[in-house]
Protein backbone atom coordinates (compact mmCIF):
# COMPACT_ATOMS: atom_id res chain seq x y z
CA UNK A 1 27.79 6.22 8.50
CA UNK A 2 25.95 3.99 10.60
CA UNK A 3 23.41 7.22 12.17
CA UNK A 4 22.88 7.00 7.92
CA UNK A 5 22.32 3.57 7.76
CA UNK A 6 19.81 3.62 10.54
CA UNK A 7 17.63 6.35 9.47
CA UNK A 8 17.74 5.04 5.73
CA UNK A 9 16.48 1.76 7.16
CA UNK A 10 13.90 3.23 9.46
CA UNK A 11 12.31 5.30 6.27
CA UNK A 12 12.66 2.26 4.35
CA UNK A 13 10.05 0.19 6.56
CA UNK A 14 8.26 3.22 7.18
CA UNK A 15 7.43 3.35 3.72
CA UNK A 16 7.07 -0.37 2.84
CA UNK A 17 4.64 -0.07 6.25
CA UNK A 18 2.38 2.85 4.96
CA UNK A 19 2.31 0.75 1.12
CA UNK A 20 0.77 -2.11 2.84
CA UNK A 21 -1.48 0.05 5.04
CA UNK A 22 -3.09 1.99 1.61
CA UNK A 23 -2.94 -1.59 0.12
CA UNK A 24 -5.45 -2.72 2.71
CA UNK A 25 -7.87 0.03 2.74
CA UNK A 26 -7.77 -0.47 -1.78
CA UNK A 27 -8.58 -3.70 -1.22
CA UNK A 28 -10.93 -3.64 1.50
CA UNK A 29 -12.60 -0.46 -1.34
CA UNK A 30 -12.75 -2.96 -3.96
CA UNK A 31 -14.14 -6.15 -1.68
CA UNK A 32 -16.92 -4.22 -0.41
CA UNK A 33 -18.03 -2.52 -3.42
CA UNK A 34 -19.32 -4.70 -6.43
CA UNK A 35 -18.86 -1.21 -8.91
CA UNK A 36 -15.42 -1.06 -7.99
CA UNK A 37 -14.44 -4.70 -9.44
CA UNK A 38 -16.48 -4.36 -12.27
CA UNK A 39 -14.68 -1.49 -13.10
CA UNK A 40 -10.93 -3.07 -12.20
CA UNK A 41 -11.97 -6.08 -14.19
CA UNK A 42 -13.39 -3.83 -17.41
CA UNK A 43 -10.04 -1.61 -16.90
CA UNK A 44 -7.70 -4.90 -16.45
């Protein structure tokens, strides 16, 4: 139960971890490229 609980956990902040990480490099994209915005802000 608690071998379970640990490797939920660890795959948990693995994940959250590797969201953040792609959610950097996206926004880093769309700061360095004017296209990019003027296509999020067209889309949005």
């Amino acid at each position: 139960m608690i071998t379970e609980l640990r490797a939920m956990f660890f795959l948990v902040v693995s994940f959250v971890f590797f969201l953040i990480i792609i959610g950097l490099i996206g926004l880093s994209t769309i700061m360095s490229s004017g296209r990019w915005s003027e296509r999020t802000r067209a889309a949005g």
